[in-house]
N, C-alpha and C. Protein backbone atom coordinates (compact mmCIF):
# COMPACT_ATOMS: atom_id res chain seq x y z
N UNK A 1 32.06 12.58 -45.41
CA UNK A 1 32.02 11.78 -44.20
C UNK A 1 31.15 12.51 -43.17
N UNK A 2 29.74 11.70 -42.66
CA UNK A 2 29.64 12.28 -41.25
C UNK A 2 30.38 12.38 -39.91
N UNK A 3 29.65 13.33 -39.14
CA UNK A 3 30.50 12.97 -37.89
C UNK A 3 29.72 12.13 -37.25
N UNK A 4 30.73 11.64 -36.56
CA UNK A 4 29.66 10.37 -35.04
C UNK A 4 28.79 10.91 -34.80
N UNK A 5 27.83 10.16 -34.35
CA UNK A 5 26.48 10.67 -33.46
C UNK A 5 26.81 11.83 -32.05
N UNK A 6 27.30 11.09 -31.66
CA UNK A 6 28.07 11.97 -30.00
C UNK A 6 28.27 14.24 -30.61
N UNK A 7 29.12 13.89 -31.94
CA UNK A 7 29.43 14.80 -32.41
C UNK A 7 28.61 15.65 -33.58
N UNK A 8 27.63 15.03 -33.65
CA UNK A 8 26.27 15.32 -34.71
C UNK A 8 26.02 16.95 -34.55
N UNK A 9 25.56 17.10 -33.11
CA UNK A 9 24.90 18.48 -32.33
C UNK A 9 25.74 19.49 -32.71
N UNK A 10 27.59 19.48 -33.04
CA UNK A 10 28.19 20.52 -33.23
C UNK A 10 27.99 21.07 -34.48
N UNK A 11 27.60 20.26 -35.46
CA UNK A 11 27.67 20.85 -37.13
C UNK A 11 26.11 20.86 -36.77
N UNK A 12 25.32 20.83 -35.94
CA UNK A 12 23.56 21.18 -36.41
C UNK A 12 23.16 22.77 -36.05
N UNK A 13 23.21 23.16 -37.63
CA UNK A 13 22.77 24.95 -36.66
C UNK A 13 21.89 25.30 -37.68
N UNK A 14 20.77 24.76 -37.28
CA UNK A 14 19.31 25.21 -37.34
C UNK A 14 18.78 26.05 -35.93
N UNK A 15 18.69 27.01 -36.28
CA UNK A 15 17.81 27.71 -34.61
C UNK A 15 16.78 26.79 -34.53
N UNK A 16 17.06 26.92 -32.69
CA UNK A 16 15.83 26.31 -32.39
C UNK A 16 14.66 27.00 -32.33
N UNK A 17 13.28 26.01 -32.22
CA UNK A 17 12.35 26.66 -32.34
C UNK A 17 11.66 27.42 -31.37
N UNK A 18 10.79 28.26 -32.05
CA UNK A 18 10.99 29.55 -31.17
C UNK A 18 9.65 28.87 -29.84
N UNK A 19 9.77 29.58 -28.85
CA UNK A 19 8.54 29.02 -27.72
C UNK A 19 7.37 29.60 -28.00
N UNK A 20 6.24 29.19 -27.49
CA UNK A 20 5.05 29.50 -27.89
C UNK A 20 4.82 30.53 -26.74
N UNK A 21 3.98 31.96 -27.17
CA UNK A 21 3.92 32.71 -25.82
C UNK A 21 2.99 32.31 -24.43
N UNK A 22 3.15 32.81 -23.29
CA UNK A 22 2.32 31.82 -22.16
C UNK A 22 0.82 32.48 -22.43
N UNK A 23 -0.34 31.68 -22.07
CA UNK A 23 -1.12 31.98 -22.03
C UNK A 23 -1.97 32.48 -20.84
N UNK A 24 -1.38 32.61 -19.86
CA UNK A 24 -1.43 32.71 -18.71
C UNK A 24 -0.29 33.61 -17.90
N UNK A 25 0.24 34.69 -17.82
CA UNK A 25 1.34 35.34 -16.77
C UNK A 25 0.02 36.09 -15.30
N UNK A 26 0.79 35.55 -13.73
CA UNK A 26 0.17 36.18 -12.74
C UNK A 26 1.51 37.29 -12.67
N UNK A 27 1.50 38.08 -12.01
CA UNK A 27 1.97 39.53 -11.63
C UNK A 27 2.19 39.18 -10.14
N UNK A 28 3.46 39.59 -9.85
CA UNK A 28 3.23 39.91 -8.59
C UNK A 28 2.43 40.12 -7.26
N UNK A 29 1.52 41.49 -7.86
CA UNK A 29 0.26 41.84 -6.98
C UNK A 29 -1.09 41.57 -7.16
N UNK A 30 -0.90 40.22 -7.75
CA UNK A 30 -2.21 39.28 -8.36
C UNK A 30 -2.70 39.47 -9.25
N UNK A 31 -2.68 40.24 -10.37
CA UNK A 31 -3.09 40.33 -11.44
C UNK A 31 -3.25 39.64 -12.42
N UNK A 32 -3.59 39.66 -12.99
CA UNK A 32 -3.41 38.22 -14.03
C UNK A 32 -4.09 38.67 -15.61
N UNK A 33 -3.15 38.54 -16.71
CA UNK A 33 -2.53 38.92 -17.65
C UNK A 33 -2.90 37.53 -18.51
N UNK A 34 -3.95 37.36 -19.44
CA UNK A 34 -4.28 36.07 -20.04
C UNK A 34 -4.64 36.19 -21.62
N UNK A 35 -4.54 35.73 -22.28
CA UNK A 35 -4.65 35.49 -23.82
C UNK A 35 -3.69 36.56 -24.60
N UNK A 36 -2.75 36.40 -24.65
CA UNK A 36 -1.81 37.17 -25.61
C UNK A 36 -2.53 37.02 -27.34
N UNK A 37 -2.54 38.59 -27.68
CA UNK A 37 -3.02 38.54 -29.06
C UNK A 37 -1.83 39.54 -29.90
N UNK A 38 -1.64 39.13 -31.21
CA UNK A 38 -0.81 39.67 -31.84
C UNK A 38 -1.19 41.36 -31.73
N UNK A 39 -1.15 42.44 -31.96
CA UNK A 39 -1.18 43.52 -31.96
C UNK A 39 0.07 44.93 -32.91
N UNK A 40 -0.18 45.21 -33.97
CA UNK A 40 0.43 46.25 -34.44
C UNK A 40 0.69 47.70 -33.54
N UNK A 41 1.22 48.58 -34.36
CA UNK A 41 1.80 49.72 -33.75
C UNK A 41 0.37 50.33 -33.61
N UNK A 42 -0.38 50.68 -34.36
CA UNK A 42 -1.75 51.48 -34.40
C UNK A 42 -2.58 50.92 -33.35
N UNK A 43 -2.61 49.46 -32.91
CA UNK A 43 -3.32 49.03 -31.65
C UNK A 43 -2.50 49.10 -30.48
N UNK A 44 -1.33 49.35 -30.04
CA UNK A 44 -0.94 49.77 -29.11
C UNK A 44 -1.63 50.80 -28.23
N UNK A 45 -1.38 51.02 -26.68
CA UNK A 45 -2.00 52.11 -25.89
C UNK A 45 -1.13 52.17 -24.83
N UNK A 46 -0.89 53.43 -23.99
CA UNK A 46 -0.29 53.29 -22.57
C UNK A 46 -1.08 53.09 -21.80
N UNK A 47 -0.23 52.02 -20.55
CA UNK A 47 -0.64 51.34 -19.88
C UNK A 47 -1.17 49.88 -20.31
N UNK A 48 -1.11 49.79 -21.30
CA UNK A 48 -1.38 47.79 -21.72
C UNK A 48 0.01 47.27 -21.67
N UNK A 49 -0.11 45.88 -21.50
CA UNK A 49 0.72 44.79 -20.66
C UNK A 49 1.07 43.99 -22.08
N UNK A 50 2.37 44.21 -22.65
CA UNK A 50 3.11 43.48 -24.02
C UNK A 50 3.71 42.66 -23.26
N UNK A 51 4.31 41.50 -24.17
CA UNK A 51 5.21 40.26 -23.99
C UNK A 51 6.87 41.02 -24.53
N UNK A 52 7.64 40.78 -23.60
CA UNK A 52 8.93 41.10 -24.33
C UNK A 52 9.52 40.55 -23.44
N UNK A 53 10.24 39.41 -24.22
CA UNK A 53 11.63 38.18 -24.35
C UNK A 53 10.96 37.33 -22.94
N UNK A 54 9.88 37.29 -23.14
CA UNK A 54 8.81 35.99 -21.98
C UNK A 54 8.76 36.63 -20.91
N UNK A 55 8.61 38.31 -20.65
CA UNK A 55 8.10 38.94 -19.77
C UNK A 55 7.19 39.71 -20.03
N UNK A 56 6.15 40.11 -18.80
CA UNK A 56 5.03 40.73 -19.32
C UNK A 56 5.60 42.71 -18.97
N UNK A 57 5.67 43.52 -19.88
CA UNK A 57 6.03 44.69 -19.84
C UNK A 57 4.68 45.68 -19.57
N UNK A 58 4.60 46.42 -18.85
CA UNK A 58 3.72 47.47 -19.43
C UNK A 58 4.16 49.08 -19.76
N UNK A 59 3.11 48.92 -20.69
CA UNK A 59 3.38 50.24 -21.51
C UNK A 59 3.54 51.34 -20.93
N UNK A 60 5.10 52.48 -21.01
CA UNK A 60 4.73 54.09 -20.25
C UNK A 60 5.02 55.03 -21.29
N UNK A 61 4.98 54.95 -22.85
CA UNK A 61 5.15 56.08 -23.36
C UNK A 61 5.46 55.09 -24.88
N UNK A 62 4.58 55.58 -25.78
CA UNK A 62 4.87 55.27 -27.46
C UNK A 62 4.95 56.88 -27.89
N UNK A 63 5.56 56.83 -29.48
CA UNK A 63 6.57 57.77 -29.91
C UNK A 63 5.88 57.37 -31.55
N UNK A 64 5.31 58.31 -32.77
CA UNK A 64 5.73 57.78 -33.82
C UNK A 64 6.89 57.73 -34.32
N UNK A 65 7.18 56.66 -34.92
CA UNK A 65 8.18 56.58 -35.30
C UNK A 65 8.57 56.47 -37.05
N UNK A 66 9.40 56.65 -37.79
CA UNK A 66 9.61 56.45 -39.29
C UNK A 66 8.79 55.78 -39.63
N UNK A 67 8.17 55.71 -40.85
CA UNK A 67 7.35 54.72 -42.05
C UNK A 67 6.16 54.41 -40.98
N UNK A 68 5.72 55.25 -39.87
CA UNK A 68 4.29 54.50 -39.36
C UNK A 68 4.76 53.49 -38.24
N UNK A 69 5.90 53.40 -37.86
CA UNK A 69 5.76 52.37 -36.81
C UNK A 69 5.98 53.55 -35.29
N UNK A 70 6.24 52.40 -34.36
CA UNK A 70 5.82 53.14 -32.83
C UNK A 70 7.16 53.06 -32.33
N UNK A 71 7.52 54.17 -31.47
CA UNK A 71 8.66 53.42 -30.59
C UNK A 71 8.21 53.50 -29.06
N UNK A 72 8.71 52.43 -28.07
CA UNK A 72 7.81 51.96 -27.05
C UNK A 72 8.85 52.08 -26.24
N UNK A 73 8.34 52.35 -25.17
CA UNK A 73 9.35 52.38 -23.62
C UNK A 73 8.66 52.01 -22.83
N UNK A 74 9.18 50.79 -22.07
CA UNK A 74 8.53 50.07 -20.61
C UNK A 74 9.06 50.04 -19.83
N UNK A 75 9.11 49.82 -18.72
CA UNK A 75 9.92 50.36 -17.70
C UNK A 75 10.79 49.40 -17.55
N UNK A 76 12.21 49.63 -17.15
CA UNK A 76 13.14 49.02 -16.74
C UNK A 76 14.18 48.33 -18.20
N UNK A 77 13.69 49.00 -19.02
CA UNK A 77 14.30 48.34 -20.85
C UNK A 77 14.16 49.43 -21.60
N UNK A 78 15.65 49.46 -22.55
CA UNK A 78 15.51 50.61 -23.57
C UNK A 78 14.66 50.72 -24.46
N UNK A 79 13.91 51.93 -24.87
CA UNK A 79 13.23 52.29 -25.72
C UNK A 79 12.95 51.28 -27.08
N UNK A 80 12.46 50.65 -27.55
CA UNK A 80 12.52 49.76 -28.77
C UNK A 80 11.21 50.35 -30.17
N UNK A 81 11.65 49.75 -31.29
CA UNK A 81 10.76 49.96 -32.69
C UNK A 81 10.04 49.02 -32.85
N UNK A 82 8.34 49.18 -32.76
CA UNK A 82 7.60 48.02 -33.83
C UNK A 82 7.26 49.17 -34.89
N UNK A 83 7.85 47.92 -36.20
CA UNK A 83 7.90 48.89 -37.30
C UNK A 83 6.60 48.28 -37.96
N UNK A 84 6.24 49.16 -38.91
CA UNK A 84 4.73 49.20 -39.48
C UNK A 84 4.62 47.88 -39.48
N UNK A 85 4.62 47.02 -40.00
CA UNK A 85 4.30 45.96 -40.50
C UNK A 85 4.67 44.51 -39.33
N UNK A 86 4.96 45.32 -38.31
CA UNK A 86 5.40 44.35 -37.05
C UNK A 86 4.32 44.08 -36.42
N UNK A 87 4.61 43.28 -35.36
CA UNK A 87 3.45 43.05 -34.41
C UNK A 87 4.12 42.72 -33.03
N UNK A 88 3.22 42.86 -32.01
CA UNK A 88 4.13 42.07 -30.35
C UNK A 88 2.62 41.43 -29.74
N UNK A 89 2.56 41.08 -28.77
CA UNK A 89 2.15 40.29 -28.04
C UNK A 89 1.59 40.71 -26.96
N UNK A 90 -0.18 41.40 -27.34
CA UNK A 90 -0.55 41.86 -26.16
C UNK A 90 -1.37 40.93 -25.24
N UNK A 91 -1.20 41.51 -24.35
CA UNK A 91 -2.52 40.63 -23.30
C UNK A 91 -3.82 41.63 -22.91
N UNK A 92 -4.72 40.86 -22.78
CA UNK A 92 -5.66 41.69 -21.67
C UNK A 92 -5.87 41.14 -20.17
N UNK A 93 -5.89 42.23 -19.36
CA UNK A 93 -6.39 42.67 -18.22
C UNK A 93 -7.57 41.46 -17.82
N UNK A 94 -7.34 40.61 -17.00
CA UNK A 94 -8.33 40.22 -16.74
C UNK A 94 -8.90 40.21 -15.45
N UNK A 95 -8.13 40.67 -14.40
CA UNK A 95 -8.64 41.08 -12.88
C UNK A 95 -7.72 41.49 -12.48
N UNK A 96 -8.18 42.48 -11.20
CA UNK A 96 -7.15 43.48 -10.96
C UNK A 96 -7.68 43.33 -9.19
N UNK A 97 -6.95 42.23 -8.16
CA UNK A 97 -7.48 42.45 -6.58
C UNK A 97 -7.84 43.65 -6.32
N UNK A 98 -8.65 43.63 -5.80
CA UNK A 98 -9.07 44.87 -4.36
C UNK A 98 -9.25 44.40 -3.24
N UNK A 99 -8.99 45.40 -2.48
CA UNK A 99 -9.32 45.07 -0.92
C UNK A 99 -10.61 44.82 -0.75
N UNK A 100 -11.58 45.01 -1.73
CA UNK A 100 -13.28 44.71 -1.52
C UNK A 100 -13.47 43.49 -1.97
N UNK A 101 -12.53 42.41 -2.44
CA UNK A 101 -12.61 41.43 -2.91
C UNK A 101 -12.02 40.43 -2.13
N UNK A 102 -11.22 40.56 -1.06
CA UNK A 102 -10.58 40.03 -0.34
C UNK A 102 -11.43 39.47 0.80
N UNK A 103 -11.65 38.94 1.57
CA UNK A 103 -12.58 38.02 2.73
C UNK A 103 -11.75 38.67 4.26
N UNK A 104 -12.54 39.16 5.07
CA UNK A 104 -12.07 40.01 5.87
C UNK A 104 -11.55 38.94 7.20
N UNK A 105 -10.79 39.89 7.08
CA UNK A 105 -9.35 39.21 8.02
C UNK A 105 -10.04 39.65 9.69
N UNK A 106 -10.70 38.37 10.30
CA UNK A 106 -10.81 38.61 11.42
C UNK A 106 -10.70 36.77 12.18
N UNK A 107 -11.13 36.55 13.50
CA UNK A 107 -11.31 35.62 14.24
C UNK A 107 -11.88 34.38 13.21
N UNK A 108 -11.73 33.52 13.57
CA UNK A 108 -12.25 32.19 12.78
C UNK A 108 -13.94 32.37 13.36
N UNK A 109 -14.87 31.66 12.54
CA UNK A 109 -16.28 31.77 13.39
C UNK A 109 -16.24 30.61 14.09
N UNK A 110 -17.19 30.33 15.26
CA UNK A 110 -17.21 29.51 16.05
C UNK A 110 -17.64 28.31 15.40
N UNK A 111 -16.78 27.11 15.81
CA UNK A 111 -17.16 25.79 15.07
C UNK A 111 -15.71 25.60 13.81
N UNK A 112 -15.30 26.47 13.38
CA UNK A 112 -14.54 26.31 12.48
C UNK A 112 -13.30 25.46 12.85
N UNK A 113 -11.95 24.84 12.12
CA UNK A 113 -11.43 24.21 12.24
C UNK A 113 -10.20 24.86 12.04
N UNK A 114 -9.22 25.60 12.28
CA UNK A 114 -8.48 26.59 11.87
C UNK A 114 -6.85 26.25 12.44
């Protein structure tokens, strides 16, 4: 016997599917963090910006670890294993503000609409 429709959802346990990573994360202090690419333990570096659980982490210290994989520490989360044959989710760097990039903060020019 099935169950009712209403009651369908309780016997369905298929995980759901997993989300696709963003292609796009801004930072706080404007940065901006775009094209996530798969990446192994051997392409890892400190200071690059991983995906972990749909946040963008950056790297402060890898470790070898057993059989060739890395162990990684980012700030604010315990130490974790990508094991050889793993991969995570890097991004690159794609602009980083400066104050030389910014439009200088003075009086409106005359005529302007402000």
């Amino acid at each position: 016997m099935t169950p009712p429709a209403h009651r369908r959802q309780l016997y369905d346990f298929r995980p759901p599917a997993p989300e696709p990573p963003p292609s796009v994360l801004r930072l706080d202090d404007g940065t901006v963090l775009a094209k996530p690419t798969p990446a192994g333990p051997r392409q890892l570096a400190v200071g690059e910006w991983i995906l972990i659980d749909r946040q963008a982490c950056r790297i402060l210290d890898l470790r070898w670890g057993q059989g060739g994989g890395r162990i990684v520490r980012v700030a604010g989360r315990a130490p974790f294993s990508v094991p050889h044959a793993g991969t995570v989710q890097r991004f690159d760097l794609v602009t980083l503000p400066s104050k030389a990039q910014r439009p200088p903060a003075g009086p409106p020019a005359a005529g302007s609409s402000r």
